[in-house]
PDB file of N, CA and C in Angstrom:
ATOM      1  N   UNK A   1     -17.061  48.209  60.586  1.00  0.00           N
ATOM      2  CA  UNK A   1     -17.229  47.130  61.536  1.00  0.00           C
ATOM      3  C   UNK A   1     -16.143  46.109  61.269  1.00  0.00           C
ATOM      4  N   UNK A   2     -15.342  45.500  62.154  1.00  0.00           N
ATOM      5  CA  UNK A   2     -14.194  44.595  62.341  1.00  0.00           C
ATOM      6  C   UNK A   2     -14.733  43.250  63.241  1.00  0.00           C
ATOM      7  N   UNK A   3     -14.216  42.480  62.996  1.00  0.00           N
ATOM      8  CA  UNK A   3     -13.437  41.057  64.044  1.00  0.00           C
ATOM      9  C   UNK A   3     -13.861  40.122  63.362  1.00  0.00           C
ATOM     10  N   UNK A   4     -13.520  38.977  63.628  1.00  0.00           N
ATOM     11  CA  UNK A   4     -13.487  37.301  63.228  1.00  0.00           C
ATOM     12  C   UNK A   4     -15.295  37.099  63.105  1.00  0.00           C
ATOM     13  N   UNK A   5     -15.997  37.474  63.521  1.00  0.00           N
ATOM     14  CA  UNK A   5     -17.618  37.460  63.563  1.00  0.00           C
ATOM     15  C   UNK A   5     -17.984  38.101  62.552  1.00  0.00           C
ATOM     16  N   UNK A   6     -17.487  39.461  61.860  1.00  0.00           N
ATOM     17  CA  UNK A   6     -18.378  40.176  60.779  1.00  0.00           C
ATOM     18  C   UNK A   6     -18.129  39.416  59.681  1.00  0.00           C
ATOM     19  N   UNK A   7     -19.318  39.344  58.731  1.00  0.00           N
ATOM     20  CA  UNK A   7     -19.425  39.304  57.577  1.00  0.00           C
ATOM     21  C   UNK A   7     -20.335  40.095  56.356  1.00  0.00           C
ATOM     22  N   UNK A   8     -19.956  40.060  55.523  1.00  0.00           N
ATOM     23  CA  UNK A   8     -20.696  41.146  54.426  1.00  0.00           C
ATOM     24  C   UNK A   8     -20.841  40.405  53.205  1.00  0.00           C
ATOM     25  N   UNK A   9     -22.368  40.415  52.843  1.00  0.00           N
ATOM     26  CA  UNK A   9     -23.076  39.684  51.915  1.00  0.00           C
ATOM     27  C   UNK A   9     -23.866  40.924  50.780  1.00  0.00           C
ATOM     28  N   UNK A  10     -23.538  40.291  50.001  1.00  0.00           N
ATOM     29  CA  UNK A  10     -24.780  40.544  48.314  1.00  0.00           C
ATOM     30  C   UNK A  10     -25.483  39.603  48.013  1.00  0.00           C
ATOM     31  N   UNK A  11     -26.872  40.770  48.495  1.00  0.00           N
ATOM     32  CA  UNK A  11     -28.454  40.233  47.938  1.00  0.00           C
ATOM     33  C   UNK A  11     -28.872  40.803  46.418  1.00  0.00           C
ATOM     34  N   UNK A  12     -29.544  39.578  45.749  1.00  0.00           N
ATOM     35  CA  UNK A  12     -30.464  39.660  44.819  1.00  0.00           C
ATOM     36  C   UNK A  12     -31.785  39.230  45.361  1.00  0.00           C
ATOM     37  N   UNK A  13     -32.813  39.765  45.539  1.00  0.00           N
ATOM     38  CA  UNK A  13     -34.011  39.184  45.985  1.00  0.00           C
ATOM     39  C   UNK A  13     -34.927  39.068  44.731  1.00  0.00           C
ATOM     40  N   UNK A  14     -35.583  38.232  44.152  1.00  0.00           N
ATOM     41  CA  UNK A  14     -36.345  37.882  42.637  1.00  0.00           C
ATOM     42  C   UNK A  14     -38.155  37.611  43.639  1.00  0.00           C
ATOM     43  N   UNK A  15     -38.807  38.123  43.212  1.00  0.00           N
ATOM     44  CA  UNK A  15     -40.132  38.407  43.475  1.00  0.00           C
ATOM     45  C   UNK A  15     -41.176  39.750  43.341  1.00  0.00           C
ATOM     46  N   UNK A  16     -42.327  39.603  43.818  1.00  0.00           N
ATOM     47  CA  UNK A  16     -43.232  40.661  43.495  1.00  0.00           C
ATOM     48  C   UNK A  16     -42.676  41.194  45.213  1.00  0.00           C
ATOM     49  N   UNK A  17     -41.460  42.310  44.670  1.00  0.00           N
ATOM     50  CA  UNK A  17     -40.529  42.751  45.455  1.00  0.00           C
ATOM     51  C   UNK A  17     -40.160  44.805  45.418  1.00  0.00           C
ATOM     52  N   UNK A  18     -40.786  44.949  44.206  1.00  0.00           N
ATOM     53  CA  UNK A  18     -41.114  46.528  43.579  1.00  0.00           C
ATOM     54  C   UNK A  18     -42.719  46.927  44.055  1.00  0.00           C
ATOM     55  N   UNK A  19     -42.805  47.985  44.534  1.00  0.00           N
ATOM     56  CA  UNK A  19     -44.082  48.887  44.896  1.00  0.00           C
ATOM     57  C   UNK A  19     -44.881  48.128  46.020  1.00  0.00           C
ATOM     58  N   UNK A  20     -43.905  47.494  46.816  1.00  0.00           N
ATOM     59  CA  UNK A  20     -44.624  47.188  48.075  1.00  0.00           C
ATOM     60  C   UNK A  20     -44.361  47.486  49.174  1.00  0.00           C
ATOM     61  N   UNK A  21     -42.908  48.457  49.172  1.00  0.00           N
ATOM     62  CA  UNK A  21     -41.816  48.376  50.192  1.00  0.00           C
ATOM     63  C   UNK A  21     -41.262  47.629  50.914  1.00  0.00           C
ATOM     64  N   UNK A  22     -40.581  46.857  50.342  1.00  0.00           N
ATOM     65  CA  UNK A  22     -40.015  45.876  50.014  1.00  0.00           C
ATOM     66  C   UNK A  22     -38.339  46.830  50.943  1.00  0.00           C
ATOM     67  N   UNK A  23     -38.094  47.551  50.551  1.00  0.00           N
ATOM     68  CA  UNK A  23     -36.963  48.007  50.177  1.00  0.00           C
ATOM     69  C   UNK A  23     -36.840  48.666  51.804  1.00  0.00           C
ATOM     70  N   UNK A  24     -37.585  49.797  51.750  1.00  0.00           N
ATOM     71  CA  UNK A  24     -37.822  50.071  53.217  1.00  0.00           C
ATOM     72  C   UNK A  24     -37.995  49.297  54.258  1.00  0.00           C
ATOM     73  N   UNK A  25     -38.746  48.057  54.408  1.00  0.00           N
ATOM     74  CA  UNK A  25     -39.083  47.024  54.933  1.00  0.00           C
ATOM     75  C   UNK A  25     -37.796  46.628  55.472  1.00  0.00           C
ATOM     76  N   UNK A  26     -36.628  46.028  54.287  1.00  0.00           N
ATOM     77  CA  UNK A  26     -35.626  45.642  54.620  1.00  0.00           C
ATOM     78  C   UNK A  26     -34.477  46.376  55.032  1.00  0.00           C
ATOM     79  N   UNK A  27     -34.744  47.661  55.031  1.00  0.00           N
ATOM     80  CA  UNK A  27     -33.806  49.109  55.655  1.00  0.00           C
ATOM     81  C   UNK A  27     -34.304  48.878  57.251  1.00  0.00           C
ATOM     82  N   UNK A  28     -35.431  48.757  57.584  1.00  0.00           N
ATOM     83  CA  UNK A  28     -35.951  48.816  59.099  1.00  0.00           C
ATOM     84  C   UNK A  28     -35.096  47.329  59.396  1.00  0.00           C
ATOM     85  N   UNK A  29     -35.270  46.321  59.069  1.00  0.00           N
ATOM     86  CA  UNK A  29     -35.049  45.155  59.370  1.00  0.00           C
ATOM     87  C   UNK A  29     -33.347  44.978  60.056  1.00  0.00           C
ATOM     88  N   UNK A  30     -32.409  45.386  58.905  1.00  0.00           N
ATOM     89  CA  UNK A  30     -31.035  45.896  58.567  1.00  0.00           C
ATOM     90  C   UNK A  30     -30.898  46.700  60.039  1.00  0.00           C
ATOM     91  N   UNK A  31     -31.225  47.860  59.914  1.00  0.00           N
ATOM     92  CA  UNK A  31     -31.218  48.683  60.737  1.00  0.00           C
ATOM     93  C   UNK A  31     -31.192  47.876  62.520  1.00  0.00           C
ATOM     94  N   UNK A  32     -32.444  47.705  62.670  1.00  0.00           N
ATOM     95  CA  UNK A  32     -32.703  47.088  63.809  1.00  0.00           C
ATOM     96  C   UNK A  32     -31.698  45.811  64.380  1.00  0.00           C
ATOM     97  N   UNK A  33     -30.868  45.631  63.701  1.00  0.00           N
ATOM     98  CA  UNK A  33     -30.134  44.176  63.491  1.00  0.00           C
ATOM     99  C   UNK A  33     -28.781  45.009  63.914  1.00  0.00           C
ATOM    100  N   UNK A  34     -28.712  46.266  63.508  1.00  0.00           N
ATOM    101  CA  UNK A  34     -27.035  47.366  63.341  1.00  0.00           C
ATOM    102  C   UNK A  34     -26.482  46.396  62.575  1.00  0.00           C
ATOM    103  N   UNK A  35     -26.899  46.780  61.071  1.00  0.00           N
ATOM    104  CA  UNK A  35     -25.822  46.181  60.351  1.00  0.00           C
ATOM    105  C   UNK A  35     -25.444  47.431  59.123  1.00  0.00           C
ATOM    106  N   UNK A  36     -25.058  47.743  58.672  1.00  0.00           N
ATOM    107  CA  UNK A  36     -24.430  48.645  57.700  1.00  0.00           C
ATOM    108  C   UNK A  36     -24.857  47.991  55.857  1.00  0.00           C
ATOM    109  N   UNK A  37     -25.065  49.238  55.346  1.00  0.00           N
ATOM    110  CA  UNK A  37     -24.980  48.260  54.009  1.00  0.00           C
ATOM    111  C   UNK A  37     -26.145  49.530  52.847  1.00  0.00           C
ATOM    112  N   UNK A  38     -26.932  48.832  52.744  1.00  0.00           N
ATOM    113  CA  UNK A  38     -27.660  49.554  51.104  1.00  0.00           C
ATOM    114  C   UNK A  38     -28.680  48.638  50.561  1.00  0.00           C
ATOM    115  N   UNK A  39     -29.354  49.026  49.766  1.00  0.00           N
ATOM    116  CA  UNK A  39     -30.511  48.301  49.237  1.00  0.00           C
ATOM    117  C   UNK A  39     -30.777  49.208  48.037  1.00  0.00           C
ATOM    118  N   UNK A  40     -31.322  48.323  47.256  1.00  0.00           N
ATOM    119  CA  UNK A  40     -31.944  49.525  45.440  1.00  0.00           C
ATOM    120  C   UNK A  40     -32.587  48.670  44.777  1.00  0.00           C
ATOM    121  N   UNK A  41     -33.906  49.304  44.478  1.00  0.00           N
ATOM    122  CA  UNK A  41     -34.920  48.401  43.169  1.00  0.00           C
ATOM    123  C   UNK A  41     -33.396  48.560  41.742  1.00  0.00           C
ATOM    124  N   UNK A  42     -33.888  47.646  40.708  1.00  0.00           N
ATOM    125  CA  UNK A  42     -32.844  47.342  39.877  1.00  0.00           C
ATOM    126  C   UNK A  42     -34.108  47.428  38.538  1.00  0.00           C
ATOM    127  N   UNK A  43     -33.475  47.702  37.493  1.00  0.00           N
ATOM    128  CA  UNK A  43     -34.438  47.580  35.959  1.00  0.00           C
ATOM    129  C   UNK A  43     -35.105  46.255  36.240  1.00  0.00           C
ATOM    130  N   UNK A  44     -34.292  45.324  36.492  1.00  0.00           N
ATOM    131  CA  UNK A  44     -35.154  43.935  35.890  1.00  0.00           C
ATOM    132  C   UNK A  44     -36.205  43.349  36.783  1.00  0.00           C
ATOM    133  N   UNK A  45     -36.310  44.390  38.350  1.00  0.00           N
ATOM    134  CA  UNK A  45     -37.695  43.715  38.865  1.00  0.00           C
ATOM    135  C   UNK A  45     -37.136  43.117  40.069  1.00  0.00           C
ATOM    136  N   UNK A  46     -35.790  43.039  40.081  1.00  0.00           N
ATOM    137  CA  UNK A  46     -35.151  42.690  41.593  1.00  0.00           C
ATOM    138  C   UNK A  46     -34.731  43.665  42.876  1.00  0.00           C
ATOM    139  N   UNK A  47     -34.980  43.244  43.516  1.00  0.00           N
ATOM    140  CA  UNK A  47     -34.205  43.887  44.323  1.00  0.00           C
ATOM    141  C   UNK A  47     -32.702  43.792  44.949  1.00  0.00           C
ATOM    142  N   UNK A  48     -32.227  44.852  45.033  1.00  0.00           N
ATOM    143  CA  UNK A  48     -29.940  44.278  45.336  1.00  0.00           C
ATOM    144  C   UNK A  48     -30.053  45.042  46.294  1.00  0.00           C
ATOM    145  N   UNK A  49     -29.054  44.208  47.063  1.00  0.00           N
ATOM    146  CA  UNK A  49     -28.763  44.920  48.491  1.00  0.00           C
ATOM    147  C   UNK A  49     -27.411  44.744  48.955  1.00  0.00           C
ATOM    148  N   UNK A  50     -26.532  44.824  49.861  1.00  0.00           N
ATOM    149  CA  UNK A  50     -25.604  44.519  50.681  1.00  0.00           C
ATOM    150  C   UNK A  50     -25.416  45.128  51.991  1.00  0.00           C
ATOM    151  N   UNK A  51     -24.940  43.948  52.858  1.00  0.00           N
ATOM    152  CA  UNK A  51     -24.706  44.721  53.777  1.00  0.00           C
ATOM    153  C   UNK A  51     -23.735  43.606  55.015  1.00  0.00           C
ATOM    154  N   UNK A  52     -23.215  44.097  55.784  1.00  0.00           N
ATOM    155  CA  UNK A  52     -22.865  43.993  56.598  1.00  0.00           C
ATOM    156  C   UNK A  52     -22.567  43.966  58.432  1.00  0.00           C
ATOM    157  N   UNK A  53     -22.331  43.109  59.048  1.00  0.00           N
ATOM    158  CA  UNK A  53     -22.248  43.054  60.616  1.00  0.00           C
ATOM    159  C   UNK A  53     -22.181  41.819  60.939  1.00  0.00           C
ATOM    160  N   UNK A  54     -22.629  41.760  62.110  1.00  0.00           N
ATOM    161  CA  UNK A  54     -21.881  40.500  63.266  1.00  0.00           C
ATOM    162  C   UNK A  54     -22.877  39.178  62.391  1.00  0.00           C
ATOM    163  N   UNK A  55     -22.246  38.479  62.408  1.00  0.00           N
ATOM    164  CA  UNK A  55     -22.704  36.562  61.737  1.00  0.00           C
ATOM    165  C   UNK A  55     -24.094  36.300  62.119  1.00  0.00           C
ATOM    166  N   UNK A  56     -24.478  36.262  63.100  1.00  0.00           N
ATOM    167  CA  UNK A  56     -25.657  36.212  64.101  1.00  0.00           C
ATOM    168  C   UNK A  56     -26.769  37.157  63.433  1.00  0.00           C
ATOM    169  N   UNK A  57     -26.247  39.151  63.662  1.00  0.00           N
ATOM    170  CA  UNK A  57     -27.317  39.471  63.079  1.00  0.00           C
ATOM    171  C   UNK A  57     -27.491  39.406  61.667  1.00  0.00           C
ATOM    172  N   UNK A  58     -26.628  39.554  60.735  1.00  0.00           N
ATOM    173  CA  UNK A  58     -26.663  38.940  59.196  1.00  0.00           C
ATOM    174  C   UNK A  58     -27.346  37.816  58.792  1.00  0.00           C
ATOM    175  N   UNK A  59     -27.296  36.436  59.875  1.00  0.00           N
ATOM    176  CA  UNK A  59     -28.158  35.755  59.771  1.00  0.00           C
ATOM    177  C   UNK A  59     -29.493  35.597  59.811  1.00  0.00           C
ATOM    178  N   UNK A  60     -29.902  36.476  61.331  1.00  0.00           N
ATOM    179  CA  UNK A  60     -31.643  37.200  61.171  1.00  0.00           C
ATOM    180  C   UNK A  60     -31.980  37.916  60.224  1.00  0.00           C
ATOM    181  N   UNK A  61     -31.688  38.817  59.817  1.00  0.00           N
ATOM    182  CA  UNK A  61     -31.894  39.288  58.367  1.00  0.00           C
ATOM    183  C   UNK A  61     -32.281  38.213  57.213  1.00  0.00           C
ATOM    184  N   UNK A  62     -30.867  37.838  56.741  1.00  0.00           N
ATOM    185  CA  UNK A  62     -31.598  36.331  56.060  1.00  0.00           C
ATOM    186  C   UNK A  62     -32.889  35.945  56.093  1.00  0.00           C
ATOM    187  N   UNK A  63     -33.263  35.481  57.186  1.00  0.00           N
ATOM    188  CA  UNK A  63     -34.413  34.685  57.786  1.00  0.00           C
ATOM    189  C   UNK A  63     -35.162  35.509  57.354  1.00  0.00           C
ATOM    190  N   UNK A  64     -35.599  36.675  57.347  1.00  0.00           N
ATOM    191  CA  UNK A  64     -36.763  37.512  57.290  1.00  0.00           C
ATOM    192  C   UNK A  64     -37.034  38.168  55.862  1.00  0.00           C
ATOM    193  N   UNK A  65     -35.517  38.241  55.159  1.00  0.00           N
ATOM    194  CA  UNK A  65     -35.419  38.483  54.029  1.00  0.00           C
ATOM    195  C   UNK A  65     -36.904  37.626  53.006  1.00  0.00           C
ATOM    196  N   UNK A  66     -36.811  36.414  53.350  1.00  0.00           N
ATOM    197  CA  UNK A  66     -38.033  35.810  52.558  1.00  0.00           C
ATOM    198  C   UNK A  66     -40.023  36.046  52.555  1.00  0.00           C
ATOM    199  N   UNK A  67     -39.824  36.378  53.490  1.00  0.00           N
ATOM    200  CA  UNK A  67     -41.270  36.859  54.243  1.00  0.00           C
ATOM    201  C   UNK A  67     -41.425  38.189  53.369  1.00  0.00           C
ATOM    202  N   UNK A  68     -40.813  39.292  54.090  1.00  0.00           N
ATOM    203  CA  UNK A  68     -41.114  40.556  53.428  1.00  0.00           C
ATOM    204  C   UNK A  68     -42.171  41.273  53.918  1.00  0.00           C
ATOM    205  N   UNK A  69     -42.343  42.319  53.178  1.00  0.00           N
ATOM    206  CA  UNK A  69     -43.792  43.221  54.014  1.00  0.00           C
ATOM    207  C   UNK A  69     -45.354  42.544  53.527  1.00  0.00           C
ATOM    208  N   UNK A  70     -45.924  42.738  53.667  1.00  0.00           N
ATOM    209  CA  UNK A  70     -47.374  42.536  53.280  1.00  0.00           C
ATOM    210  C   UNK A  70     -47.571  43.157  52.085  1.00  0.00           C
ATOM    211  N   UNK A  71     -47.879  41.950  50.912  1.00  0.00           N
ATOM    212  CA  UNK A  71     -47.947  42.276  49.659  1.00  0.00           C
ATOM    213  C   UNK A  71     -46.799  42.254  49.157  1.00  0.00           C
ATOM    214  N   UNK A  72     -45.807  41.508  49.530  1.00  0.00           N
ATOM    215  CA  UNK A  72     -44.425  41.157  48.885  1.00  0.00           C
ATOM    216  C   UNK A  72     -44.598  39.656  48.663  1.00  0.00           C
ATOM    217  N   UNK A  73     -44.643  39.191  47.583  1.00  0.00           N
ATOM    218  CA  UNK A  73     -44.167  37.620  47.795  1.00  0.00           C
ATOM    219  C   UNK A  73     -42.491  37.221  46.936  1.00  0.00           C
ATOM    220  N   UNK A  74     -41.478  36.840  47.720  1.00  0.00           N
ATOM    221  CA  UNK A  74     -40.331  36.718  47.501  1.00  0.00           C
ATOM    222  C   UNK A  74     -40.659  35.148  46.737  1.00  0.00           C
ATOM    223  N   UNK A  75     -39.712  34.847  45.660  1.00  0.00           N
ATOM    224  CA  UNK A  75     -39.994  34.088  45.015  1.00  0.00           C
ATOM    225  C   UNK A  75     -38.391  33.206  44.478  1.00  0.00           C
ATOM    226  N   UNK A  76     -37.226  33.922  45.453  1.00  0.00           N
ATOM    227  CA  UNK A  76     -36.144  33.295  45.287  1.00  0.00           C
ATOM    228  C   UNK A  76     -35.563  34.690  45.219  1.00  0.00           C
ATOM    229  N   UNK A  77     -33.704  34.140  45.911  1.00  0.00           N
ATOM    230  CA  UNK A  77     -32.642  34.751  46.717  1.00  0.00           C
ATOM    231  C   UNK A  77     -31.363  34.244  46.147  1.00  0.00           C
ATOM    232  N   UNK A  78     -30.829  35.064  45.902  1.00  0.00           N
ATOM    233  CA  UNK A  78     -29.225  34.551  45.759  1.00  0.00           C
ATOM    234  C   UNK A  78     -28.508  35.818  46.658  1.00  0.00           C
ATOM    235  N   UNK A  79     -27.574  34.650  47.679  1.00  0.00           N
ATOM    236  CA  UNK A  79     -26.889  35.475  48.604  1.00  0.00           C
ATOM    237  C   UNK A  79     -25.529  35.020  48.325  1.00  0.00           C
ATOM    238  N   UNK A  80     -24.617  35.926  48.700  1.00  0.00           N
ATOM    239  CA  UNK A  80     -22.701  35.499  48.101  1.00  0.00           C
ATOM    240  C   UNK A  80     -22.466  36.756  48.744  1.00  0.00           C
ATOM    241  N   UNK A  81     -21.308  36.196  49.782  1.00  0.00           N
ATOM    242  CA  UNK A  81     -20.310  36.450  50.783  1.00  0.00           C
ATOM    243  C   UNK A  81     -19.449  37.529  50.098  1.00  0.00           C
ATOM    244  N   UNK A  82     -19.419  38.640  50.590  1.00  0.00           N
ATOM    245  CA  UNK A  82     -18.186  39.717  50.020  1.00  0.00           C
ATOM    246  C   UNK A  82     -16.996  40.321  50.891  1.00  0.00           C
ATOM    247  N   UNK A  83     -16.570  41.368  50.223  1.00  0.00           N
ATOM    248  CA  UNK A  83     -15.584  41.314  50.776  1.00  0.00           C
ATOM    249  C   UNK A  83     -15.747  43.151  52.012  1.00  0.00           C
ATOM    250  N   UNK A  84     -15.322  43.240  52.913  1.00  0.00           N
ATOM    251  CA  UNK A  84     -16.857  44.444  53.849  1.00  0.00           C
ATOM    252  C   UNK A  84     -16.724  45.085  52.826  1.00  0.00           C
ATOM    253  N   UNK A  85     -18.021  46.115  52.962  1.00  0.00           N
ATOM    254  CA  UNK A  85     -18.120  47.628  52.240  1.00  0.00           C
ATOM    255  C   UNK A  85     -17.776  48.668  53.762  1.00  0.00           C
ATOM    256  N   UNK A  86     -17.293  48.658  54.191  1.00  0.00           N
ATOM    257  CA  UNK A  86     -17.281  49.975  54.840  1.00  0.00           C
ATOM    258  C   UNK A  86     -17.655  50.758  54.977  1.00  0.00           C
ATOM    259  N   UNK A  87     -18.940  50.268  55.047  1.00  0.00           N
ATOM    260  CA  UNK A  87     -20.382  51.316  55.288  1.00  0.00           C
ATOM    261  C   UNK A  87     -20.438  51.879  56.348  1.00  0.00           C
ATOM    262  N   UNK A  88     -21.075  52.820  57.069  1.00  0.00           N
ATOM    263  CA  UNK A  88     -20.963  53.216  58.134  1.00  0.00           C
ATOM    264  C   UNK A  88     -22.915  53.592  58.957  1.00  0.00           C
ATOM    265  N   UNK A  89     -23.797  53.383  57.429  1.00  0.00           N
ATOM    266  CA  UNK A  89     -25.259  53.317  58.113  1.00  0.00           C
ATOM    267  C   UNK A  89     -25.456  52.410  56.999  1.00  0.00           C
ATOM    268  N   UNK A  90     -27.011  52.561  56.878  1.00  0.00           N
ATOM    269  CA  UNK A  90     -27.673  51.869  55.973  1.00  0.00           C
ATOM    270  C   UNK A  90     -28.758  52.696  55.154  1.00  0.00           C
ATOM    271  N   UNK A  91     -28.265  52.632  54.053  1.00  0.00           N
ATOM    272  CA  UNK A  91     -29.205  53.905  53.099  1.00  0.00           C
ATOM    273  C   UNK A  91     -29.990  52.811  51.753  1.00  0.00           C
ATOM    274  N   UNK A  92     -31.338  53.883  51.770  1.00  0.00           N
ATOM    275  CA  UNK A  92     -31.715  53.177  50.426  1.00  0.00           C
ATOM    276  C   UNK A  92     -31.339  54.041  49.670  1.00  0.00           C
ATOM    277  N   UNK A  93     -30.212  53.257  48.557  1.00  0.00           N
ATOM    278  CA  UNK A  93     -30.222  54.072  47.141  1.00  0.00           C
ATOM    279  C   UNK A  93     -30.981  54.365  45.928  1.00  0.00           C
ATOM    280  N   UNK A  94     -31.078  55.046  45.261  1.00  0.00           N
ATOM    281  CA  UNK A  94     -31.827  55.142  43.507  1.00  0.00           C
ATOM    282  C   UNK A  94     -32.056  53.653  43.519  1.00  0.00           C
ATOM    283  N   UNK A  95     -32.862  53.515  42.136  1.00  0.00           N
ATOM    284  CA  UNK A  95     -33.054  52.832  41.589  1.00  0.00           C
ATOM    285  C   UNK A  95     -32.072  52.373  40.306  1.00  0.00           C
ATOM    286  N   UNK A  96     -31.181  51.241  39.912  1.00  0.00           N
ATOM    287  CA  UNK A  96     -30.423  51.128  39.198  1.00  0.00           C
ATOM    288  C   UNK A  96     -30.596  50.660  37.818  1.00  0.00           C
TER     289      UNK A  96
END
């Protein structure tokens, strides 16, 4: 994905964010938005993600990022601007 509008961000999401689908949740979300990118539970209980597309839908994402599925409570986010991945869908990976 190209032009002056895309941008591509790395998520850490910190909350009761493991065994709720959490992860899937935010693959549908991603998805529905057409944005490109990845998601993976991590050892320490977080969840990491990245991804990419137009400013607008990257921003809805955001927004929803905090909510989560039922039986997720997000408890803090660190988001930082990258440089694209050149993704071409959106996959959940392993666990890291």
């Amino acid at each position: 994905m190209s032009g002056d509008d895309c941008v591509s961000v790395h998520l850490t999401i910190r909350g009761r964010v493991q065994g709720v689908g959490y992860r899937e949740w935010l693959r549908r979300q991603a998805v529905a938005q057409g944005l490109c990118g990845w998601v993976r539970n991590r050892r320490d209980g977080t969840v990491e993600a990245e991804f990419e597309g137009h400013e607008q839908q990257v921003d809805e994402v955001l927004a929803w990022m905090s909510e989560g599925p039922p039986g997720a409570t997000v408890t803090g986010a660190r988001v930082t601007e990258v440089s694209p991945l050149g993704e071409t869908a959106f996959d959940v990976r392993g666990d890291d």
